[in-house]
Protein backbone atom coordinates (compact mmCIF):
# COMPACT_ATOMS: atom_id res chain seq x y z
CA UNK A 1 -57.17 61.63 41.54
CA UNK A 2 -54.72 60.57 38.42
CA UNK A 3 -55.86 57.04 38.19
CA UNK A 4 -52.85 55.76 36.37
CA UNK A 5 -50.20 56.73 39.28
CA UNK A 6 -53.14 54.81 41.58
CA UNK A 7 -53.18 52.47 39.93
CA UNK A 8 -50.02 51.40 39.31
CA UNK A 9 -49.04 52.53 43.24
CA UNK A 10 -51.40 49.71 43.61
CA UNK A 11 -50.07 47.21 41.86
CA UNK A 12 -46.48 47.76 43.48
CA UNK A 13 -47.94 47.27 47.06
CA UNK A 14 -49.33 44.14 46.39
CA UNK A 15 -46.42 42.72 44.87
CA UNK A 16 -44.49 43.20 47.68
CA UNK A 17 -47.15 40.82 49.78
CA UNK A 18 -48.02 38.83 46.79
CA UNK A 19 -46.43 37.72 43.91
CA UNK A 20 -48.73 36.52 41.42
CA UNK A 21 -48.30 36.11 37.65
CA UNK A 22 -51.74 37.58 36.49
CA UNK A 23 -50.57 40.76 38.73
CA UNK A 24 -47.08 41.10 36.85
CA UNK A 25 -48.74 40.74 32.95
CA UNK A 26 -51.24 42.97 33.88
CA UNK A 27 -49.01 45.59 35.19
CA UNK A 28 -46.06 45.40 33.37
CA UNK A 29 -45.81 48.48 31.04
CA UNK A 30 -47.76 51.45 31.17
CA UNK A 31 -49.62 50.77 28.51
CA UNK A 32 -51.67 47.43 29.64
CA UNK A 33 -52.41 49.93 32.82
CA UNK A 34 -53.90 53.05 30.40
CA UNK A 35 -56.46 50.14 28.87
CA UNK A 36 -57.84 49.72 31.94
CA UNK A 37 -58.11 53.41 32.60
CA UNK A 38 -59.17 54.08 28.80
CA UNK A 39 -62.01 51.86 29.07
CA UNK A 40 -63.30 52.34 32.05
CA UNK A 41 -63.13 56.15 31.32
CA UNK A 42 -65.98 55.71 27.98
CA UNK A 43 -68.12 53.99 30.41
CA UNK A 44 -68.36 57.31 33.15
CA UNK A 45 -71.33 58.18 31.99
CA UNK A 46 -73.22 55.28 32.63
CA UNK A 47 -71.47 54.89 36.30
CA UNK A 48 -71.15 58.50 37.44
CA UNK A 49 -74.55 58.31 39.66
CA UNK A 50 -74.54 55.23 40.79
CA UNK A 51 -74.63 54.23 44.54
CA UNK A 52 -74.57 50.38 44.86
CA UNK A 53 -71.65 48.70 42.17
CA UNK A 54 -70.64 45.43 41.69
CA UNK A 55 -67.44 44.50 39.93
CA UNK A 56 -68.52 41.10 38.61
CA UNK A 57 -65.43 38.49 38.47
CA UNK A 58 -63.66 40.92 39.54
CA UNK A 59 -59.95 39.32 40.12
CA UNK A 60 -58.13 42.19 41.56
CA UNK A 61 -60.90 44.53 41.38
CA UNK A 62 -58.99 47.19 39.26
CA UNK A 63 -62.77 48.43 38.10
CA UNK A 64 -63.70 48.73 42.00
CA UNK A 65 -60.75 50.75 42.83
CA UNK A 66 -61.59 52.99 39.71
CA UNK A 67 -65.37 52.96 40.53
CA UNK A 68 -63.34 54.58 44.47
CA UNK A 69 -61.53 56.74 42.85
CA UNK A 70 -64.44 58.17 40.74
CA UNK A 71 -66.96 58.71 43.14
CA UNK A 72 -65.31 58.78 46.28
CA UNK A 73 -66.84 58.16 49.91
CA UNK A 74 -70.29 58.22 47.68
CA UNK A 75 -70.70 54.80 46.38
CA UNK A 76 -71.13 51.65 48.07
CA UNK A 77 -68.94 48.64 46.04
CA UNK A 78 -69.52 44.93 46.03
CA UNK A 79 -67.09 42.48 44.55
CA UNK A 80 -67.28 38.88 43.56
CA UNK A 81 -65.07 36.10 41.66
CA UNK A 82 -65.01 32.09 42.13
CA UNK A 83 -61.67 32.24 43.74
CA UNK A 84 -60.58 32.85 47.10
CA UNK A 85 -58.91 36.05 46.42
CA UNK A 86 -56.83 38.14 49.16
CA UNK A 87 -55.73 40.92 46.97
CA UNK A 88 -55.50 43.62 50.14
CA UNK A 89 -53.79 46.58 48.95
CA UNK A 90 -56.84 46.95 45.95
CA UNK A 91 -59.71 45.68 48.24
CA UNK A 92 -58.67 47.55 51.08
CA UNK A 93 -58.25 50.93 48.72
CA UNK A 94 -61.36 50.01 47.07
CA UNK A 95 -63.51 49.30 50.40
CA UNK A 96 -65.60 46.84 49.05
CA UNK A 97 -66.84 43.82 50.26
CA UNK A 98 -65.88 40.19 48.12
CA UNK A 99 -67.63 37.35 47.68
CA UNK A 100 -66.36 33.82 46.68
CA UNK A 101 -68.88 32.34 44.09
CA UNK A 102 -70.02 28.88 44.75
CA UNK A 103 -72.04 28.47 41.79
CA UNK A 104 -71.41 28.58 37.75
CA UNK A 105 -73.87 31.35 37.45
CA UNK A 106 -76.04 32.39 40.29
CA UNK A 107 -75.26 35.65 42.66
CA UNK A 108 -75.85 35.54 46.03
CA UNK A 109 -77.51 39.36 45.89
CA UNK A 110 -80.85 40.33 46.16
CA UNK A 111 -83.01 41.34 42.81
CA UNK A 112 -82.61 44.66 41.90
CA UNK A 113 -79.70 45.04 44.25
CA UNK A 114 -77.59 47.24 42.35
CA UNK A 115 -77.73 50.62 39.98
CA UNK A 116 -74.27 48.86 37.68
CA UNK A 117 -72.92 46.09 37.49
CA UNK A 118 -69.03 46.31 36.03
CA UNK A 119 -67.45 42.24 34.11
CA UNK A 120 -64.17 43.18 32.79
CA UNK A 121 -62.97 39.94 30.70
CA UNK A 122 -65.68 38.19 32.34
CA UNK A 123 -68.40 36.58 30.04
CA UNK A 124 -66.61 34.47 27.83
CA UNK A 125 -64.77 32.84 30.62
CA UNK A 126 -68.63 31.70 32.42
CA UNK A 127 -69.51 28.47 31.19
CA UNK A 128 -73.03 29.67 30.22
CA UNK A 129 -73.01 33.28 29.29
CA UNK A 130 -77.31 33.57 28.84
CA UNK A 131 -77.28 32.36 32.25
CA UNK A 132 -75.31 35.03 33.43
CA UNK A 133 -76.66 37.65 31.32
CA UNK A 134 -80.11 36.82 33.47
CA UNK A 135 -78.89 36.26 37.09
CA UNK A 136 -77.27 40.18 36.21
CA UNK A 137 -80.84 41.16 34.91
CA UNK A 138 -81.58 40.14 38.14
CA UNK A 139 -79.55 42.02 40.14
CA UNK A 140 -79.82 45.37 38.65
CA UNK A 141 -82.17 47.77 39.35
CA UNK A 142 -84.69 48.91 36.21
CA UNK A 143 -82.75 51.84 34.15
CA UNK A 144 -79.79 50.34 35.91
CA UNK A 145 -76.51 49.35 33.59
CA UNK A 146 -74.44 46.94 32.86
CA UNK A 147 -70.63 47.39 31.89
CA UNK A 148 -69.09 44.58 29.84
CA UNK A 149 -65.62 45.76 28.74
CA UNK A 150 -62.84 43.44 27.42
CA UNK A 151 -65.03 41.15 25.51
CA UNK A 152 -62.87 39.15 22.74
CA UNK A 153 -63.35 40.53 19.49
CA UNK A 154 -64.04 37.46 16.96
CA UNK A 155 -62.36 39.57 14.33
CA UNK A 156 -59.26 40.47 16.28
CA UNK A 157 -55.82 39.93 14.87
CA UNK A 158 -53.74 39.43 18.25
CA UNK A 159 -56.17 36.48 18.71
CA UNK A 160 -55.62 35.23 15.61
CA UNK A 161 -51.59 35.77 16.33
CA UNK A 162 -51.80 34.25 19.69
CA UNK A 163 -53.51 30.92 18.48
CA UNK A 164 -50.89 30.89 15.63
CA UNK A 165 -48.23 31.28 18.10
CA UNK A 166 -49.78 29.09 20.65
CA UNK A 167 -49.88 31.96 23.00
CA UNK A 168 -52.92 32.01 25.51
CA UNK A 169 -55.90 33.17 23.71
CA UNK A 170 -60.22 32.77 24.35
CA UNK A 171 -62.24 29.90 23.34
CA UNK A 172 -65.37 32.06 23.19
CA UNK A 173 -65.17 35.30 20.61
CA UNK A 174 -68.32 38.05 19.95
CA UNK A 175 -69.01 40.18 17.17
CA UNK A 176 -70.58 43.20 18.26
CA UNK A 177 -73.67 42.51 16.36
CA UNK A 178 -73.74 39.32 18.25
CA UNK A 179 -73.02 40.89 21.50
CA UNK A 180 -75.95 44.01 21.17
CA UNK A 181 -78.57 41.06 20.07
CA UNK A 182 -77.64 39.37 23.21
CA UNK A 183 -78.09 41.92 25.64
CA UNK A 184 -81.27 42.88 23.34
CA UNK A 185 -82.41 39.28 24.18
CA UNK A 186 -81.91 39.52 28.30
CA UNK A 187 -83.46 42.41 28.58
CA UNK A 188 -80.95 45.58 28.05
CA UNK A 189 -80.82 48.22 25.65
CA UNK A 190 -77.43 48.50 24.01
CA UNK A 191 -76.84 52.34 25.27
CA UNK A 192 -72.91 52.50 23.65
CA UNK A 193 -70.95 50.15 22.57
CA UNK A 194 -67.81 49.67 20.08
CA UNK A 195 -64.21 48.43 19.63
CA UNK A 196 -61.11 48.81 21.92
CA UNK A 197 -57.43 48.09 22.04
CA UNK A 198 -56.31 48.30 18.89
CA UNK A 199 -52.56 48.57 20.33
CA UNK A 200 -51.34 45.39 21.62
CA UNK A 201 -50.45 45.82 25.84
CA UNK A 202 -48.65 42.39 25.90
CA UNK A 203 -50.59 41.10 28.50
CA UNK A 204 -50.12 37.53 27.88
CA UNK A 205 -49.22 35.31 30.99
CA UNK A 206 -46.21 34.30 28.76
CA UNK A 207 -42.30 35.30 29.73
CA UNK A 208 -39.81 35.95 27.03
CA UNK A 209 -40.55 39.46 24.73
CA UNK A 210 -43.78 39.89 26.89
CA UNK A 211 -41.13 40.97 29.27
CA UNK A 212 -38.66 42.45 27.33
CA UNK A 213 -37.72 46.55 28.18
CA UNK A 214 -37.86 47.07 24.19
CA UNK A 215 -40.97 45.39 23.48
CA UNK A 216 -42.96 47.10 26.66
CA UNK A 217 -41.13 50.76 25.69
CA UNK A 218 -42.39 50.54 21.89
CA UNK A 219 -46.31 49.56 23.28
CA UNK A 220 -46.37 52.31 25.38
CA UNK A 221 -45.08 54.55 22.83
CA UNK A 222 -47.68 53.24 20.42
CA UNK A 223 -50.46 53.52 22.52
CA UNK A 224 -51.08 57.14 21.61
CA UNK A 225 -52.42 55.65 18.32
CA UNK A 226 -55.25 53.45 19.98
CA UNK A 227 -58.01 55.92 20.09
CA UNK A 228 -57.84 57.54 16.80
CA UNK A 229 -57.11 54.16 15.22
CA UNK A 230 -60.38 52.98 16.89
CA UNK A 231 -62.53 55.72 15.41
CA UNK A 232 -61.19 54.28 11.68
CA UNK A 233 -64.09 52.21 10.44
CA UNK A 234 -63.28 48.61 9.14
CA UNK A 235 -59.96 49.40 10.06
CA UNK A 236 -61.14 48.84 14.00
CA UNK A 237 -63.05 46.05 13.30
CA UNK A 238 -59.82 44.25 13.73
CA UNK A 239 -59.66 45.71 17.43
CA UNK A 240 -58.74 43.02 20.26
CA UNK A 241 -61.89 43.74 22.36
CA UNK A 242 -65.37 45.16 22.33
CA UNK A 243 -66.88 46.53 24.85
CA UNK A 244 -70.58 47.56 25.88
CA UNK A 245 -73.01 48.86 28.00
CA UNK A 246 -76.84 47.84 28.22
CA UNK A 247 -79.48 49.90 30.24
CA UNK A 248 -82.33 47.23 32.14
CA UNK A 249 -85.66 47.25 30.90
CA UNK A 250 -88.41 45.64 31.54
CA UNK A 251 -89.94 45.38 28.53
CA UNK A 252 -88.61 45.45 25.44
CA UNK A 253 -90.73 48.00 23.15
CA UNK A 254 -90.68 48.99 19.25
């Protein structure tokens, strides 16, 4: 299945039900669509066997709908966020069944519930990220994984532009040292992690050039360069997020 035309087939439907401004800046060029795809494309590995899923704070459950299109009739996919969400045309593709969260950290699944978890731009919005990082030890099965992909890079330079410009930007920023001791320190072994989006998507919430036909045409043009440029050491240190996935343990050993 070509997840972009999906995707993006997706994201037309449910503006026609729903308008919603999250939707629109996370749809609105082609490129902000391939980062979604990218990502979740480096992390196949870890997610190509599983059975049971959950897309953790999931929003529109773009991850879910991937997770569909990856493995087909062959997966069974939870969702969860601490919204009442309706987005149909993605949870009705994706099949899954959502949960509203009712508190800051704890999931209402049983231990060991799941073989991945997926938290796209997830754990620096929770207001206590160790908690979380245990409640999804919990949840996951031993030699299970968890997917954390569009964590805020602390050295990023479109955060740095956006607080300049007063543009939204993250409170909470990781360093991917920071991020590998963490999931060290709840209990999962960093299996691969590293830097993505080194292309700006223009994703911000904000009107103006964020919607502009120029300014979307030249990042979709330019986003050719973002995996080469994130292979360019120091150079991608400057990257907009990090991303990484941790295998459960038990134990932690050597």
């Amino acid at each position: 299945m070509d997840y972009e035309l999906e995707l993006t087939r997706l994201y037309v439907e449910q503006e026609r039900t729903q308008a919603d401004g999250y939707l629109h800046a996370h749809s609105r060029n082609r490129a902000v669509i391939r980062r979604q795809i990218v990502i979740f494309e480096r992390c196949i590995p870890y997610l190509r066997d599983a059975r049971v899923v959950l897309d953790w704070g999931c929003r529109h459950a773009a991850d879910a709908c991937l997770m569909r299109m990856l493995r087909g009739a062959d997966v069974q996919l939870e969702a969860c966020d601490i919204e009442d969400l309706n987005f149909r045309a993605f949870f009705d593709f994706a099949g899954l069944r959502y949960t509203r969260l009712t508190h800051p950290y704890r999931l209402p699944y049983d231990d060991n519930q799941f073989d991945a978890v997926i938290g796209g731009g997830v754990l620096e919005h929770v207001p206590n990220d160790s908690a979380s990082l245990t409640e999804l030890h919990r949840v996951i099965r031993p030699d299970g994984h968890l997917v954390v992909t569009m964590l805020p890079n602390c050295g990023s330079y479109t955060e740095w532009l956006n607080r300049r410009l007063g543009n939204p930007h993250h409170l909470r920023l990781y360093s991917l040292r920071e991020i590998r001791h963490m999931f060290i320190h709840h209990g999962f072994i960093p299996v691969a992690s590293g830097y993505h989006q080194m292309i700006p998507a223009l994703s911000s919430c904000l009107r103006g050039i964020f919607d502009s036909p120029l300014a979307n045409g030249l990042v979709e043009s330019l986003f050719v360069l973002n995996a080469p440029l994130e292979r360019v050491p120091l150079l991608n240190r400057l990257a907009t997020n990090l991303f990484i996935v941790g295998r459960k343990v038990e134990a932690i050993h050597g």
